[in-house]
C-alpha atoms as a PDB file:
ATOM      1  CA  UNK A   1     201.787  81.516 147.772  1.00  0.00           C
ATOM      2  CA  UNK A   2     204.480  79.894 149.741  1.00  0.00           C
ATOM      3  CA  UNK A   3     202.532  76.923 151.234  1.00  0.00           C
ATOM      4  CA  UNK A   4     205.584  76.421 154.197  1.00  0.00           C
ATOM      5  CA  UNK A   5     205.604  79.554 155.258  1.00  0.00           C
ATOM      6  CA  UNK A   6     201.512  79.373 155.482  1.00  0.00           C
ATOM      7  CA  UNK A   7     201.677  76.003 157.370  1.00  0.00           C
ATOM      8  CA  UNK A   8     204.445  77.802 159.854  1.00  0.00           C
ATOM      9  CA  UNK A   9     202.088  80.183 160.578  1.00  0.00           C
ATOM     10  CA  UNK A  10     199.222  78.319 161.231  1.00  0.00           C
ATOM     11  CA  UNK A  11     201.448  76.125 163.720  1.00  0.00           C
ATOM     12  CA  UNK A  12     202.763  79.749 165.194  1.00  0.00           C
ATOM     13  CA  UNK A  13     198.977  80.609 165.521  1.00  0.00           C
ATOM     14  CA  UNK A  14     197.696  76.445 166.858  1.00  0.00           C
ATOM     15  CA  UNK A  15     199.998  77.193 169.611  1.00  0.00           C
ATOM     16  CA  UNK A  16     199.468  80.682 170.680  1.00  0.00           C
ATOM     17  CA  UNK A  17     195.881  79.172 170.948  1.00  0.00           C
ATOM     18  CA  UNK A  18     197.024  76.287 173.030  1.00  0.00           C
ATOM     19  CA  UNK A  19     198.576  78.336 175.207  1.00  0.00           C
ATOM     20  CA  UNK A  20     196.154  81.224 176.038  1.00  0.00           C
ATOM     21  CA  UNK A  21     193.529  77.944 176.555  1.00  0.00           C
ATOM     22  CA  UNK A  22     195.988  76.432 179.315  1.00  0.00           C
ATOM     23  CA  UNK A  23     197.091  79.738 180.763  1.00  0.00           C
ATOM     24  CA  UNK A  24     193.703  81.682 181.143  1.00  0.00           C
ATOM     25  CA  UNK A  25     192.127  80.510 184.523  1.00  0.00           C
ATOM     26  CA  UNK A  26     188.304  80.130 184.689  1.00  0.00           C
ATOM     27  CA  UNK A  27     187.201  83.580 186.652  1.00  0.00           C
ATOM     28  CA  UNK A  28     188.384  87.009 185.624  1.00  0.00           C
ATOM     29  CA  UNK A  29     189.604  87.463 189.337  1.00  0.00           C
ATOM     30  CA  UNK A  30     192.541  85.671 188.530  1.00  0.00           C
ATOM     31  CA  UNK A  31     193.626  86.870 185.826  1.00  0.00           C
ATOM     32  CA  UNK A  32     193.134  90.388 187.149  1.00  0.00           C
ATOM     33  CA  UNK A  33     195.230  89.535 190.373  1.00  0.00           C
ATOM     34  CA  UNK A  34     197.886  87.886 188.808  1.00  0.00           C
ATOM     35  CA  UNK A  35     200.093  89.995 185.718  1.00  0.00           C
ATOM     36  CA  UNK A  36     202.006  87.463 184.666  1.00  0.00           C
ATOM     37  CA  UNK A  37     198.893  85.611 183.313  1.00  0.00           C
ATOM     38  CA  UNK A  38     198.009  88.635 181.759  1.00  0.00           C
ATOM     39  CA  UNK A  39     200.990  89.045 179.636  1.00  0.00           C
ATOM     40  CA  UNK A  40     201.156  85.779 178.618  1.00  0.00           C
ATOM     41  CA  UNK A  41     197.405  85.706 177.765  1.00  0.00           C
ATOM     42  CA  UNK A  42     197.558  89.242 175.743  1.00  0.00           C
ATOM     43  CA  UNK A  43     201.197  88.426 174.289  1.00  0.00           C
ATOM     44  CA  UNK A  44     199.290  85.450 172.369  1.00  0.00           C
ATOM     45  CA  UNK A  45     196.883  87.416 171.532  1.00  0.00           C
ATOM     46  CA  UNK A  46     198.179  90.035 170.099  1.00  0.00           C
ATOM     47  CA  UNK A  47     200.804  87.484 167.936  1.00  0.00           C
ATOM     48  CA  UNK A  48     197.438  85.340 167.013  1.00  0.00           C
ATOM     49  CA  UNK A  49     195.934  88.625 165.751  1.00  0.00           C
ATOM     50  CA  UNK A  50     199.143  89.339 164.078  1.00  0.00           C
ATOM     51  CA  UNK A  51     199.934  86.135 162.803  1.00  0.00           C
ATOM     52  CA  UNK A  52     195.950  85.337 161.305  1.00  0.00           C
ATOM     53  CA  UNK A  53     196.988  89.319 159.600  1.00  0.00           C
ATOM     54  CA  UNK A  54     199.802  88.103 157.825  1.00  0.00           C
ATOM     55  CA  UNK A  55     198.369  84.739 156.821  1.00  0.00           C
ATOM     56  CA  UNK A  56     195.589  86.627 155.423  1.00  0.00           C
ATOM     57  CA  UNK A  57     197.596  88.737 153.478  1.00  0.00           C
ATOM     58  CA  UNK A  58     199.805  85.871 152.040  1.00  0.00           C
ATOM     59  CA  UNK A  59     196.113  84.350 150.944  1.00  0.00           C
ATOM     60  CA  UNK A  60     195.136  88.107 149.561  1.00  0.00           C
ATOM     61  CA  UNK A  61     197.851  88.072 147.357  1.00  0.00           C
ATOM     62  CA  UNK A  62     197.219  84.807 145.272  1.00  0.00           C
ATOM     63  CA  UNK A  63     193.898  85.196 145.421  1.00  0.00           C
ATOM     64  CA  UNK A  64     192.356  85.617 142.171  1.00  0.00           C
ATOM     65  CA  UNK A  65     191.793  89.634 141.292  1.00  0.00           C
ATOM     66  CA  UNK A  66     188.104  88.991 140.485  1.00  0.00           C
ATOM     67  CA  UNK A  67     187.562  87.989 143.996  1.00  0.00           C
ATOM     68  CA  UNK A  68     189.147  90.044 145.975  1.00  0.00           C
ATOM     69  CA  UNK A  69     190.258  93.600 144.251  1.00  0.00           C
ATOM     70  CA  UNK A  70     186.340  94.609 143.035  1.00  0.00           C
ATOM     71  CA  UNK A  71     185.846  97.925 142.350  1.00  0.00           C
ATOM     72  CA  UNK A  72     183.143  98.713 145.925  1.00  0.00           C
ATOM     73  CA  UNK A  73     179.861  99.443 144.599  1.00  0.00           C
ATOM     74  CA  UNK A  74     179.072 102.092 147.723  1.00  0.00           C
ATOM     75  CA  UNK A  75     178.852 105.756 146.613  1.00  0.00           C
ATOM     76  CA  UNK A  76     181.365 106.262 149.641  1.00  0.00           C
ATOM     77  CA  UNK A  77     185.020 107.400 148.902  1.00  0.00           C
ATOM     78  CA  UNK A  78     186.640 103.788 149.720  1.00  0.00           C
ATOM     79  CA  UNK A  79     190.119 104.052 151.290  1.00  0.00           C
ATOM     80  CA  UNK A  80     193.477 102.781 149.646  1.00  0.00           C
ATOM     81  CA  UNK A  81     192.287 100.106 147.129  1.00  0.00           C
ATOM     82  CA  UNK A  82     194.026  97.577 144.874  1.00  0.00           C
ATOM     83  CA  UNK A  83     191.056  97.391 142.667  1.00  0.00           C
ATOM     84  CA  UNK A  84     192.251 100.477 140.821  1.00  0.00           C
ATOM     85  CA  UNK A  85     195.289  98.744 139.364  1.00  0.00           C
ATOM     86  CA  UNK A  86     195.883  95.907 137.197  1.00  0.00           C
ATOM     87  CA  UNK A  87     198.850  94.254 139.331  1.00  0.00           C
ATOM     88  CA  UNK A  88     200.633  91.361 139.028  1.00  0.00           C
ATOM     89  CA  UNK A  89     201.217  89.056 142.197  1.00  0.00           C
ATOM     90  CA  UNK A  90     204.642  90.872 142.893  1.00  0.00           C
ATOM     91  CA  UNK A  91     203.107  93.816 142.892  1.00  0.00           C
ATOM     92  CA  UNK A  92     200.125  92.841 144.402  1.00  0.00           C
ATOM     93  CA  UNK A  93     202.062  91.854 147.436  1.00  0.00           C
ATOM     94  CA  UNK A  94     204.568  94.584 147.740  1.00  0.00           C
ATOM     95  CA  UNK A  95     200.741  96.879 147.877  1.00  0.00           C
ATOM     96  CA  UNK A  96     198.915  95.000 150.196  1.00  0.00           C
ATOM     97  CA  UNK A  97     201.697  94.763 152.772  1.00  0.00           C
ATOM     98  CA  UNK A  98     201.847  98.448 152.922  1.00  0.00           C
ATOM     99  CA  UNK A  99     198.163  98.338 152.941  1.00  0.00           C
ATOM    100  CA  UNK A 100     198.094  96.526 156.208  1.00  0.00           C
ATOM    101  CA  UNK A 101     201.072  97.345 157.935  1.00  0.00           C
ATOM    102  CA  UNK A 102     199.398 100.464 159.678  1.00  0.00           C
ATOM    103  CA  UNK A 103     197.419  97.685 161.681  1.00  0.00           C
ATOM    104  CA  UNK A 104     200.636  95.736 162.826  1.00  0.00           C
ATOM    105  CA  UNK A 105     202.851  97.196 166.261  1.00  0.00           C
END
């Protein structure tokens, strides 16, 4: 795992934070009546959701297999799995990436 590009994240995500805390007013009213809170409020949202995706996936990746890729022990078909395959981190990576980029605009 690259540790920098983790901790750039994490900043990324600290201030989207910050800044949907100072921008969002205290009554819903507000924010209804005025639009240019509202895109700043659900433009940091959306990149915190974003951002907290790909620093989960960056963790995913050097996690340990026997954590992570465990074969589901539900008699439910499970969707796309990694637990299938004995991958190494490169691999690993390139698959969970396309496993989550469905989720990412």
């Amino acid at each position: 795992m690259d540790r920098e590009i983790v901790e750039q994240k994490l900043e990324s995500l600290r201030r989207c934070l910050q800044r949907i805390e100072t921008k969002c007013p205290a009554d819903a009213a507000t924010l209804v009546a005025d639009f240019d809170l509202q895109d700043i409020v659900s433009l940091n949202l959306s990149r915190a959701v974003q951002l907290t995706v790909d620093i989960g996936a960056h963790l995913i990746v050097e996690a340990p297999q026997s954590n992570f890729f465990r074969k589901p022990s539900s008699r439910r078909k499970p969707g796309p799995s990694l637990c299938s395959k004995n991958l190494d981190s490169g691999s690993r990576r390139n698959d969970v990436l396309r496993l989550i980029t469905p989720f990412r605009s």
